[in-house]
Protein backbone atom coordinates (compact mmCIF):
# COMPACT_ATOMS: atom_id res chain seq x y z
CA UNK A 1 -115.02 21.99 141.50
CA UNK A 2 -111.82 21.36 143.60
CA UNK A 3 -108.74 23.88 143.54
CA UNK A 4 -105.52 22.23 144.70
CA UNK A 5 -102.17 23.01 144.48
CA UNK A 6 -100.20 20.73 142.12
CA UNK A 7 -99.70 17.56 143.77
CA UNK A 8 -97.33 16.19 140.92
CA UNK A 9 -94.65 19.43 141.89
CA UNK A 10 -92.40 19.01 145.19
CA UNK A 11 -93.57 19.89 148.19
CA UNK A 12 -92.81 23.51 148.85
CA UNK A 13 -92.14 24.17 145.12
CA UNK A 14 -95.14 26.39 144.92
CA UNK A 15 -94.10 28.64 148.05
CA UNK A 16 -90.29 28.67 146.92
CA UNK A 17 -91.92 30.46 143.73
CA UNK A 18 -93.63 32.81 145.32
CA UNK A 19 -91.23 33.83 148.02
CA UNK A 20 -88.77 34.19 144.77
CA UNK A 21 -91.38 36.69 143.50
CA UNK A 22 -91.28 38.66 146.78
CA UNK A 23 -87.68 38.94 146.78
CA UNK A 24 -87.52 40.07 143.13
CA UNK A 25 -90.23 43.02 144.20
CA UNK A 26 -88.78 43.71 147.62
CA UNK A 27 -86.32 46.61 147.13
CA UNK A 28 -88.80 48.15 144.83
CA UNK A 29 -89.74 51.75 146.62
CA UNK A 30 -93.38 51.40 145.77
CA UNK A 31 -95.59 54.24 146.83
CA UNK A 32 -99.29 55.54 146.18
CA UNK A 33 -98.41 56.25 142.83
CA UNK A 34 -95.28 56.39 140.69
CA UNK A 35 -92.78 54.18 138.67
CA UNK A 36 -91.70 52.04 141.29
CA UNK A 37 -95.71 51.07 141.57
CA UNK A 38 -95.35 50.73 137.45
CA UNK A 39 -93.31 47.97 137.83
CA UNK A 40 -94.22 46.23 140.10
CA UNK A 41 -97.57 45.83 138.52
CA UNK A 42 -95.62 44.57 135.54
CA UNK A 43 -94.20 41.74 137.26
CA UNK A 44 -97.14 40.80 139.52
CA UNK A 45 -99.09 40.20 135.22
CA UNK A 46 -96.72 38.26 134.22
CA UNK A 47 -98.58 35.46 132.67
CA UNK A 48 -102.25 37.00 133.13
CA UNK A 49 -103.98 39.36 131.37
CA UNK A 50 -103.04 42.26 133.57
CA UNK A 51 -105.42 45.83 132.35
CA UNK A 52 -102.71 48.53 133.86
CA UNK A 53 -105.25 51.71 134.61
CA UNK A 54 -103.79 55.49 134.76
CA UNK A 55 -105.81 57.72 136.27
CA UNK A 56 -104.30 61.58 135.68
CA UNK A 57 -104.16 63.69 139.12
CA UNK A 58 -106.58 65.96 140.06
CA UNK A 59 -109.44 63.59 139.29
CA UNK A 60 -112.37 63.45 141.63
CA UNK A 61 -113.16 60.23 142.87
CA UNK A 62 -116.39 59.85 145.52
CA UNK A 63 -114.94 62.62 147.86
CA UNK A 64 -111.07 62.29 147.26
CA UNK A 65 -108.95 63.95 144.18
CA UNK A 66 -106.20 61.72 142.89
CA UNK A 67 -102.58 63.12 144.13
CA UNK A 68 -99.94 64.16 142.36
CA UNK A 69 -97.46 61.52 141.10
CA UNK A 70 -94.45 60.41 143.36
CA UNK A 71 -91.07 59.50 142.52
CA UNK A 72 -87.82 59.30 144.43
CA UNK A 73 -84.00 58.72 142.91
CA UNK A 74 -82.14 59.06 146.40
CA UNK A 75 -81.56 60.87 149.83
CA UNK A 76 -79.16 60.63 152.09
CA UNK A 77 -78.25 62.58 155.71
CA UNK A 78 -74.74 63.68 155.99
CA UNK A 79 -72.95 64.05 159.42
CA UNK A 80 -70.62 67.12 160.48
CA UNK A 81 -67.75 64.98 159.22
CA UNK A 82 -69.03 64.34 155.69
CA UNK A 83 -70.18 60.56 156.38
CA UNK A 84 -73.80 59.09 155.50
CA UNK A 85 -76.11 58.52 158.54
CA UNK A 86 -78.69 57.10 156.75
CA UNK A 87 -78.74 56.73 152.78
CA UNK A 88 -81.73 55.65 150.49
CA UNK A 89 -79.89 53.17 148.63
CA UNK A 90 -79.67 50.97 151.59
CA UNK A 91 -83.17 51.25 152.59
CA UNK A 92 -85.72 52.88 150.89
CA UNK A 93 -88.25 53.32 154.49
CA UNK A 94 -85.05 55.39 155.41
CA UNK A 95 -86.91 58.45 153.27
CA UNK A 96 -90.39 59.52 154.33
CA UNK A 97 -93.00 57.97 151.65
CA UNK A 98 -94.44 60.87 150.06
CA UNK A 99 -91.06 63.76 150.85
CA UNK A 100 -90.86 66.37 148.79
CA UNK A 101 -87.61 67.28 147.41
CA UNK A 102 -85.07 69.07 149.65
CA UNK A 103 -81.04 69.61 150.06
CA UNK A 104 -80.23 71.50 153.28
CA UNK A 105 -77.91 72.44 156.25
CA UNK A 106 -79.55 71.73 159.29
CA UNK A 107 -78.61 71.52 163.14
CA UNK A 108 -79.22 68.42 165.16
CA UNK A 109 -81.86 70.26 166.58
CA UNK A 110 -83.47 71.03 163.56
CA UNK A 111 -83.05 67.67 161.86
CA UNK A 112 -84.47 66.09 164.71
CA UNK A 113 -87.93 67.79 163.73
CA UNK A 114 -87.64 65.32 160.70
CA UNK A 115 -86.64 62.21 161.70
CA UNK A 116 -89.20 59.62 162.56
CA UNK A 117 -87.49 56.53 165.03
CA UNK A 118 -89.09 53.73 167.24
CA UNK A 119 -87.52 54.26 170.91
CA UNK A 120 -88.73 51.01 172.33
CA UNK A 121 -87.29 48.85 169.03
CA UNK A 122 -84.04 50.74 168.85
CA UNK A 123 -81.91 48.94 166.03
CA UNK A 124 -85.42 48.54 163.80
CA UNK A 125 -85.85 51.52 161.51
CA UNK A 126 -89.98 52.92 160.82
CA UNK A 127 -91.81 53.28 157.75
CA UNK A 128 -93.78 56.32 157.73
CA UNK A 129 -95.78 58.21 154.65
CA UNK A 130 -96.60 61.64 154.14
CA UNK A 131 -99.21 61.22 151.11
CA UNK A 132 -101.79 64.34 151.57
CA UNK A 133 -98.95 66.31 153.27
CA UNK A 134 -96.12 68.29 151.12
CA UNK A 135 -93.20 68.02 154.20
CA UNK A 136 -89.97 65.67 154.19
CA UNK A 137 -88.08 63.50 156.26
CA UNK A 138 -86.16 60.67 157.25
CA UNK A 139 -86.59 57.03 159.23
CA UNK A 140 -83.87 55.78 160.82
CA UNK A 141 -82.83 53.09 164.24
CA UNK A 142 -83.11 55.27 167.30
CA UNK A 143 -79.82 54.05 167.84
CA UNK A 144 -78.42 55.61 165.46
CA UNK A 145 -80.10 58.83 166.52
CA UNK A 146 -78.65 58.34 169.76
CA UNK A 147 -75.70 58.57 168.51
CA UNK A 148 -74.91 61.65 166.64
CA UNK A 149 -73.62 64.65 167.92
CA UNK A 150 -73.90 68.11 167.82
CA UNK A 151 -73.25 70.07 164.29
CA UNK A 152 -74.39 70.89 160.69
CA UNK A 153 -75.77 67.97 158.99
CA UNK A 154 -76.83 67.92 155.13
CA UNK A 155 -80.17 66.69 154.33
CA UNK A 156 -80.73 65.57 150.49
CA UNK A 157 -83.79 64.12 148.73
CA UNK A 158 -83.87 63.73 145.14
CA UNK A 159 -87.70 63.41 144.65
CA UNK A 160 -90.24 64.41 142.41
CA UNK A 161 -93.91 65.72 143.30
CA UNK A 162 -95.78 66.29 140.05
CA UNK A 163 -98.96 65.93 137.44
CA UNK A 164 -98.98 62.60 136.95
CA UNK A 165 -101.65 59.77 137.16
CA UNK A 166 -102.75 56.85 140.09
CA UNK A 167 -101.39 53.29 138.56
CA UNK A 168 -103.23 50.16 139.41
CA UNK A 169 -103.83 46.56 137.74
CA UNK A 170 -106.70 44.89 137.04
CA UNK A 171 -107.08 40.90 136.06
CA UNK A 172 -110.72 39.97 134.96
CA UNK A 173 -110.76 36.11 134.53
CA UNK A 174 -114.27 35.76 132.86
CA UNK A 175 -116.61 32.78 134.28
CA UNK A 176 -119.53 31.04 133.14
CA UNK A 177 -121.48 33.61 135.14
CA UNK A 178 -121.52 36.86 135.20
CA UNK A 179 -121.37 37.22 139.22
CA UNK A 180 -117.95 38.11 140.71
CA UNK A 181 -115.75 37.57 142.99
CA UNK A 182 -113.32 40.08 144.33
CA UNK A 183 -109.64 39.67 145.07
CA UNK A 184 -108.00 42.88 146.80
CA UNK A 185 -104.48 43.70 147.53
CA UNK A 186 -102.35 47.06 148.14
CA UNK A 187 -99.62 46.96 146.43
CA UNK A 188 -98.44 50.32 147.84
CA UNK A 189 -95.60 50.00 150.14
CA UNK A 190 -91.51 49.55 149.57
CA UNK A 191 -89.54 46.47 151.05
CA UNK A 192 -92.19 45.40 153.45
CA UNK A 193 -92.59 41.71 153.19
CA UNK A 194 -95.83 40.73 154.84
CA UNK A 195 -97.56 44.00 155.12
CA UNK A 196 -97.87 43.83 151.48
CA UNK A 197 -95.70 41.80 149.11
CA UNK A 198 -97.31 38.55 150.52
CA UNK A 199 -100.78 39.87 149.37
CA UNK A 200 -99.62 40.42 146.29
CA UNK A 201 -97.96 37.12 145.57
CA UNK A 202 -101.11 35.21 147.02
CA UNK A 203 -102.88 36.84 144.83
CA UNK A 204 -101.21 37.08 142.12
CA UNK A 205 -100.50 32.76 142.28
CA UNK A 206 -104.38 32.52 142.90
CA UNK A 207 -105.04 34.29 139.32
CA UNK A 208 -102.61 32.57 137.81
CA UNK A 209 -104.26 29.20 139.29
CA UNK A 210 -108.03 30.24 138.05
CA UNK A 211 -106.95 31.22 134.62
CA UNK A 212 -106.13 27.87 133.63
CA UNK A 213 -109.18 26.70 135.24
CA UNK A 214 -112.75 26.46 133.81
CA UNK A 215 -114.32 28.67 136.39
CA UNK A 216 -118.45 28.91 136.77
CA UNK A 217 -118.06 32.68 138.38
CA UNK A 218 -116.28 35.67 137.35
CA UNK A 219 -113.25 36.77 139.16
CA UNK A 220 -111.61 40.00 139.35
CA UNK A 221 -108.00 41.24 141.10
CA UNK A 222 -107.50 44.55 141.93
CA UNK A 223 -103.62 44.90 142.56
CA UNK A 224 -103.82 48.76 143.80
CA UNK A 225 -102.74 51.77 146.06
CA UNK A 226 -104.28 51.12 149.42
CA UNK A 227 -107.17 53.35 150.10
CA UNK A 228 -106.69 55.79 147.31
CA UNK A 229 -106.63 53.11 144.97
CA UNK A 230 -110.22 51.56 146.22
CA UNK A 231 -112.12 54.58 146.72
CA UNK A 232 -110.88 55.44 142.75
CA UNK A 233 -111.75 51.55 141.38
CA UNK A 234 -115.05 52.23 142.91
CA UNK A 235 -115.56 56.03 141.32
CA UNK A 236 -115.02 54.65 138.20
CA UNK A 237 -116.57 51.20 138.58
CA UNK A 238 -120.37 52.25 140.39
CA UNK A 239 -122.40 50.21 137.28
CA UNK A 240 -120.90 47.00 137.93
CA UNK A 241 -119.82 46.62 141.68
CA UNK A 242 -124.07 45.49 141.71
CA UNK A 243 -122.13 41.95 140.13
CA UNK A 244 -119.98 41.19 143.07
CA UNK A 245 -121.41 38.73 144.93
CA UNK A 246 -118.18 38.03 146.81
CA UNK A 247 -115.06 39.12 148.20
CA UNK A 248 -111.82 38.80 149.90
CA UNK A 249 -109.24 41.45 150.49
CA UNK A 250 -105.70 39.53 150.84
CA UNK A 251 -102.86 41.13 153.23
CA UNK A 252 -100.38 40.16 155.81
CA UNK A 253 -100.71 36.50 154.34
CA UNK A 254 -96.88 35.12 155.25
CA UNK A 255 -96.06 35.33 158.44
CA UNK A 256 -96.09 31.92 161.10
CA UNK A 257 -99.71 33.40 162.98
CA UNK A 258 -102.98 31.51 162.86
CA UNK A 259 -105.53 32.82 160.34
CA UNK A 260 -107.59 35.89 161.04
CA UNK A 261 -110.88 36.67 159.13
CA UNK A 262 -112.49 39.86 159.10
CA UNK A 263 -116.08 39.71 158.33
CA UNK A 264 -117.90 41.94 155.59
CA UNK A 265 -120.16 44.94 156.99
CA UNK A 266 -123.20 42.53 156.34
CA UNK A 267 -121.41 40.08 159.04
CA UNK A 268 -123.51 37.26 157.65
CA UNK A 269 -122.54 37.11 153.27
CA UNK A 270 -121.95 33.98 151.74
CA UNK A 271 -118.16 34.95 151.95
CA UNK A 272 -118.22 35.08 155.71
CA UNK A 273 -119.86 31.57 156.19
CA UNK A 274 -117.51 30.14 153.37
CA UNK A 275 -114.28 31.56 155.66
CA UNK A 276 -115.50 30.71 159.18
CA UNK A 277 -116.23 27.02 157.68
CA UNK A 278 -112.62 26.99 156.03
CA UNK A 279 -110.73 27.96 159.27
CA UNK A 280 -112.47 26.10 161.74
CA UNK A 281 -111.77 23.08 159.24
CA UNK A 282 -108.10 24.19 159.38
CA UNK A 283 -105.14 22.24 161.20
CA UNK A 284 -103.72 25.27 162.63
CA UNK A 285 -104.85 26.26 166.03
CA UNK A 286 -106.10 29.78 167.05
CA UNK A 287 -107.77 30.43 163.39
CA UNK A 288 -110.14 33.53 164.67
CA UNK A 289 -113.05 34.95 162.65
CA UNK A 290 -113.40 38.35 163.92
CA UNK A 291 -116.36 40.56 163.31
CA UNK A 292 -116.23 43.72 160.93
CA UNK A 293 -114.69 47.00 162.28
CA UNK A 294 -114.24 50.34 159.88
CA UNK A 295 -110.94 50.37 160.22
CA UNK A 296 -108.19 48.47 158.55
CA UNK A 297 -107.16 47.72 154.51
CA UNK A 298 -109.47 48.31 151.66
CA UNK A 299 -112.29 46.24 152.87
CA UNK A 300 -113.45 49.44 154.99
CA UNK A 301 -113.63 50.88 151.23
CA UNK A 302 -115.76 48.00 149.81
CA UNK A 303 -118.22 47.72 152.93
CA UNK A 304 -119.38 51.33 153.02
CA UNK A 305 -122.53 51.83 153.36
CA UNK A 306 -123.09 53.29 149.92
CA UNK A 307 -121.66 49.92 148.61
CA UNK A 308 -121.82 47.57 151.22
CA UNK A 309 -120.15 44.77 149.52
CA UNK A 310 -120.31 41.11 151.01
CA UNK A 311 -116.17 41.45 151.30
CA UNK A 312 -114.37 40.39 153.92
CA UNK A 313 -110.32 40.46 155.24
CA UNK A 314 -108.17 37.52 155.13
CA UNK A 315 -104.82 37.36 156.89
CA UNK A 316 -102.56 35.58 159.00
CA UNK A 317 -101.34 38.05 162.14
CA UNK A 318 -103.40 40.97 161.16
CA UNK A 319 -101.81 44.37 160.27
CA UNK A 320 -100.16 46.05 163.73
CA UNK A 321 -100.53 42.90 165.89
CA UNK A 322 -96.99 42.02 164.72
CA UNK A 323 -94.10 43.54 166.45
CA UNK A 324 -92.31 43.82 162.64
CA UNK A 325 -95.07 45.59 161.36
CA UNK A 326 -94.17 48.90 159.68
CA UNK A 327 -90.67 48.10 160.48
CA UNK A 328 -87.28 46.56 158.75
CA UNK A 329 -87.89 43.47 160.82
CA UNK A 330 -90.60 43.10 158.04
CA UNK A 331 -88.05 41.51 155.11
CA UNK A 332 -87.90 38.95 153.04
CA UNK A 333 -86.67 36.21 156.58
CA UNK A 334 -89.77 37.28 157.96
CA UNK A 335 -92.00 35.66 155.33
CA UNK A 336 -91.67 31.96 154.67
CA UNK A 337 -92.26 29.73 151.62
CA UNK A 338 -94.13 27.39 153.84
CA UNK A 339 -96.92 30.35 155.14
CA UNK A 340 -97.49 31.80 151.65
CA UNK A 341 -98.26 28.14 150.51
CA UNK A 342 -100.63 27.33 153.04
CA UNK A 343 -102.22 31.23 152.49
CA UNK A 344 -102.86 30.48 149.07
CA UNK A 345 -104.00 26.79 149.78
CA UNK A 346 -106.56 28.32 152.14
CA UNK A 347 -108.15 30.62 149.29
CA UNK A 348 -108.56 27.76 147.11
CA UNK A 349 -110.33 25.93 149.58
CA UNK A 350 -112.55 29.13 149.80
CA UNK A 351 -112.83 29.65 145.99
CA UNK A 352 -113.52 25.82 145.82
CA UNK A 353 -116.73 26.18 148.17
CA UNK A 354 -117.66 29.33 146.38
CA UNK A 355 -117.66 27.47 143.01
CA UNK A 356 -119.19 24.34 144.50
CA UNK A 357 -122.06 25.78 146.97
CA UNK A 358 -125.67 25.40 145.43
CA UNK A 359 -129.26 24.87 147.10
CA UNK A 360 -131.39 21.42 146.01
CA UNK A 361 -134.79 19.99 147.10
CA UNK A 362 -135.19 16.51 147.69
CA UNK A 363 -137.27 14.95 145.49
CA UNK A 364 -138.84 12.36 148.02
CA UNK A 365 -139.29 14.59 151.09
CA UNK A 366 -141.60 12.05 152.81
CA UNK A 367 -140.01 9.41 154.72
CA UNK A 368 -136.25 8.58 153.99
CA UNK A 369 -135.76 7.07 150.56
CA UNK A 370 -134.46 3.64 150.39
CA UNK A 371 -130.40 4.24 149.74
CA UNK A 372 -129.04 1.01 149.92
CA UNK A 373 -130.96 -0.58 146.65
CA UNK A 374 -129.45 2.48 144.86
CA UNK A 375 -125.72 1.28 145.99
CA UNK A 376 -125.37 4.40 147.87
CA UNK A 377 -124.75 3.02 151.46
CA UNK A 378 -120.91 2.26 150.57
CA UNK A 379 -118.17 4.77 151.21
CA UNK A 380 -117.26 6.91 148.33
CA UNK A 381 -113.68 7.14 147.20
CA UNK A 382 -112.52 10.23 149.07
CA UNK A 383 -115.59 11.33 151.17
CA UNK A 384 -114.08 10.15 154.73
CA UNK A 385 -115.40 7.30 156.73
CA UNK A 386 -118.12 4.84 155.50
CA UNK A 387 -120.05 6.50 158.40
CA UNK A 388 -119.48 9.98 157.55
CA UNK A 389 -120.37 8.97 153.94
CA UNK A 390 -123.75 7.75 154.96
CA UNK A 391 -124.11 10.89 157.65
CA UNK A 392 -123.47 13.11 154.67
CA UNK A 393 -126.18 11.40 152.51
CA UNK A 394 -128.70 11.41 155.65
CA UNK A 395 -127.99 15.31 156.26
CA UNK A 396 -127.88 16.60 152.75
CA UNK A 397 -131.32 14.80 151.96
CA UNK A 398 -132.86 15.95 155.12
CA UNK A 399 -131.97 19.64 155.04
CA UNK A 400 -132.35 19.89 151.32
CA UNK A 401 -135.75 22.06 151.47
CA UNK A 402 -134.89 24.31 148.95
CA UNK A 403 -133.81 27.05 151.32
CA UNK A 404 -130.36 25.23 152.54
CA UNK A 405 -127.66 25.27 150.57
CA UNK A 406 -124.53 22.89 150.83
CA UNK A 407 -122.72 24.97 153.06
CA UNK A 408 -125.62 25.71 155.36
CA UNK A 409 -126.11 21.71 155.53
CA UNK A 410 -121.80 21.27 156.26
CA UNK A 411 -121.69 23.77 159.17
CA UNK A 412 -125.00 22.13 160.64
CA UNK A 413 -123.95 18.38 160.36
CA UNK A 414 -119.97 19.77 161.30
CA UNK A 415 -118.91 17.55 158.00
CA UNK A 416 -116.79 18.93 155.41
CA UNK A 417 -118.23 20.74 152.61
CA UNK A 418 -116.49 18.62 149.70
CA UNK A 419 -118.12 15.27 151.19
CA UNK A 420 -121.48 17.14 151.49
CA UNK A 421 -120.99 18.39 148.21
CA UNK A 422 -120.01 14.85 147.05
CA UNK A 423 -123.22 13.10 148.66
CA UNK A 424 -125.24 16.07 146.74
CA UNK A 425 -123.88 14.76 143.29
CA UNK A 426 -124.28 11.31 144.50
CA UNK A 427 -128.25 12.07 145.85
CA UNK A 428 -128.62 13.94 142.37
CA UNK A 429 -126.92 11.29 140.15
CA UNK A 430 -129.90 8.95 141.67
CA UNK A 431 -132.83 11.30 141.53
CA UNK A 432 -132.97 12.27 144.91
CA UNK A 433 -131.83 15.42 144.54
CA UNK A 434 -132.78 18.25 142.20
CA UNK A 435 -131.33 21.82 141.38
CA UNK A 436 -133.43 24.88 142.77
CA UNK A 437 -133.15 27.66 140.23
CA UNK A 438 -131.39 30.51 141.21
CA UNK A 439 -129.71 29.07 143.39
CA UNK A 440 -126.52 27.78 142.35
């Protein structure tokens, strides 16, 4: 099975549309939980069959309690002279993620206890949360900061902190098999562009590519509240994470950087062999595959050692390597049409392998069989070189024991896996080859 993009549409087409998502979502104040977090999962299942889960606060899941609900209508800083500082309705990281409601008279002293700046990117303003915490505040430029002076300022936030429930989406796209793979993305931040609306769209364009696909495993998006939103899918999920067999947790997927892979816990999963093969494969120099670390997005969730689930991180410039990270430099010029189309290119060369990988024994072990009264000596249409062709044929037969599978034999020979998966049809189409059970 091959995934492409659709060759008939203009080049570009594809990341046009999903950059035209991103805008649509980006001055969405998205939080942890809430309405803005509502909608956005509405228009990330547009056109799948989006499940939207509410889970009321207060409920235990593993050792965390779902929060109470956030929402936020404005907020706004006055100056002595009655003019706005900051206002919400021009940026929504200029409120704290999180503030509770508040309308005050402060000093500049005082307000300065509450407002959160970046002193070495002076014109860029922060986003900052406040989740587990009931406190306020505001984000601004340092800049800005700098330059007020000394009097009452008014301090308004027209929030809500209440009983509510945790939001997220789920998209099952059933397969031939019940064995799953696992697409993660937090879709828990406001207008961030890369640190979390290009996860979404990737995955959200991946889904919609599977669903019209026949498909021989099971795949299932999670479009959730980082963290929070994990540790409650698994809670609630503990009799069928056993089916995952795979995983990828999508984030910070279009900026210009080289790919970055984070390994799963196991460090050596199916998943982590299927990436490193992908990016080394890649045009793009400086593709890294990096090994796993407990820190990071909700792959730290996934691979804990009461789960330990072969998922793994996929990004571009990983989360705080970016100097626009948690920042306004993170909009919608940041990420480019051209990135999230190559992002989502790379997954479906990953959910191609994943589809396509299988183990077979070759049926005449002893000696090499005789290919060329077979006709299988000539290059086949779009498997490289005549002399890759017959290298593929050569390696696939010779490390098809039964306990190599296709992707194994690629990363051995240094071919690609489609033309080693192409000589395996070939050697199987002949009798050469046959199907180990279990072990597709």
């Amino acid at each position: 099975m091959t995934l492409a993009l659709n060759v008939d549409a203009e080049p570009g087409t594809v990341g046009r549309r999903m950059h035209a998502l991103i805008a649509e979502l980006y001055p969405i104040c998205r939080s942890i939980t809430g309405d803005g977090l509502r909608r956005t999962l509405r228009e990330l299942g547009k056109g799948l069959p989006m499940e939207i889960h509410e889970v009321p606060t207060g409920t235990p899941v593993l050792d965390w309690t779902v929060p109470k609900e956030w929402n936020i209508r404005g907020g706004y800083i006055r100056d002595p002279e009655g003019k706005k500082v900051v206002d919400f309705q021009d940026s929504n990281l200029h409120v704290v993620n999180y503030s509770v409601p508040v309308r005050r008279h402060l000093s500049l002293a005082e307000l300065k206890e509450h407002v959160f700046t970046l002193p070495d990117q002076p014109a860029l303003v922060p986003y900052r949360t406040s989740y587990y915490e009931e406190t306020w505040g505001f984000c601004m430029a340092h800049e800005t900061l700098e330059g007020l002076g000394d009097g009452e300022y008014e301090v308004f936030i027209d929030s809500t902190l209440s009983e509510g429930a945790l939001t997220y989406g789920e998209v099952v796209l059933p397969g031939e098999s019940a064995e799953e793979v696992l697409i993660s993305c937090h879709c828990c931040h406001p207008s961030l562009g890369n640190d979390n609306l290009s996860g979404m769209a990737v995955a959200a364009f991946l889904a919609r590519k599977l669903h019209s696909r026949r498909r021989r495993l099971t795949y299932r998006f999670l479009f959730i509240p980082g963290t929070i939103g994990s540790i409650t899918w698994l809670a609630r999920n503990e009799e069928i994470v056993g089916r995952i067999r795979h995983g990828l947790v999508l984030s910070c997927l279009g900026d210009g950087g080289p790919f970055h892979y984070k390994k799963s816990r196991r460090g050596d999963a199916e998943i982590d062999r299927v990436m490193e093969h992908v990016l080394t494969r890649e045009e793009e120099r400086g593709n890294a595959v990096e090994d796993f670390v407990p820190y990071g997005y909700d792959e730290r969730q996934y691979c804990s050692p009461g789960f330990n689930l072969p998922v793994g991180g996929l990004s571009r410039t990983p989360h705080g390597r970016f100097p626009e990270y948690h920042t306004s430099a993170d909009g919608l010029d940041f990420v480019r049409p051209e990135h999230l189309e190559r992002s989502l290119e790379t997954c479906l060369q990953a959910v191609s392998i994943l589809e396509g990988n299988r183990a077979f024994r070759n049926t005449q072990p002893k000696g090499e069989p005789q290919l060329g009264r077979r006709g299988l000596m000539g290059s086949s249409g779009g498997a490289g070189t005549k002399s890759e062709w017959h290298m593929s044929l050569l390696w696939t037969l010779n490390l098809s024991d039964g306990t190599h599978d296709l992707l194994s034999i690629a990363g051995r020979s240094g071919i690609g896996f489609e033309v080693i998966q192409a000589a395996a049809e070939a050697l199987e189409r002949h009798g050469l080859l046959t199907p180990v059970e279990g072990r597709w």
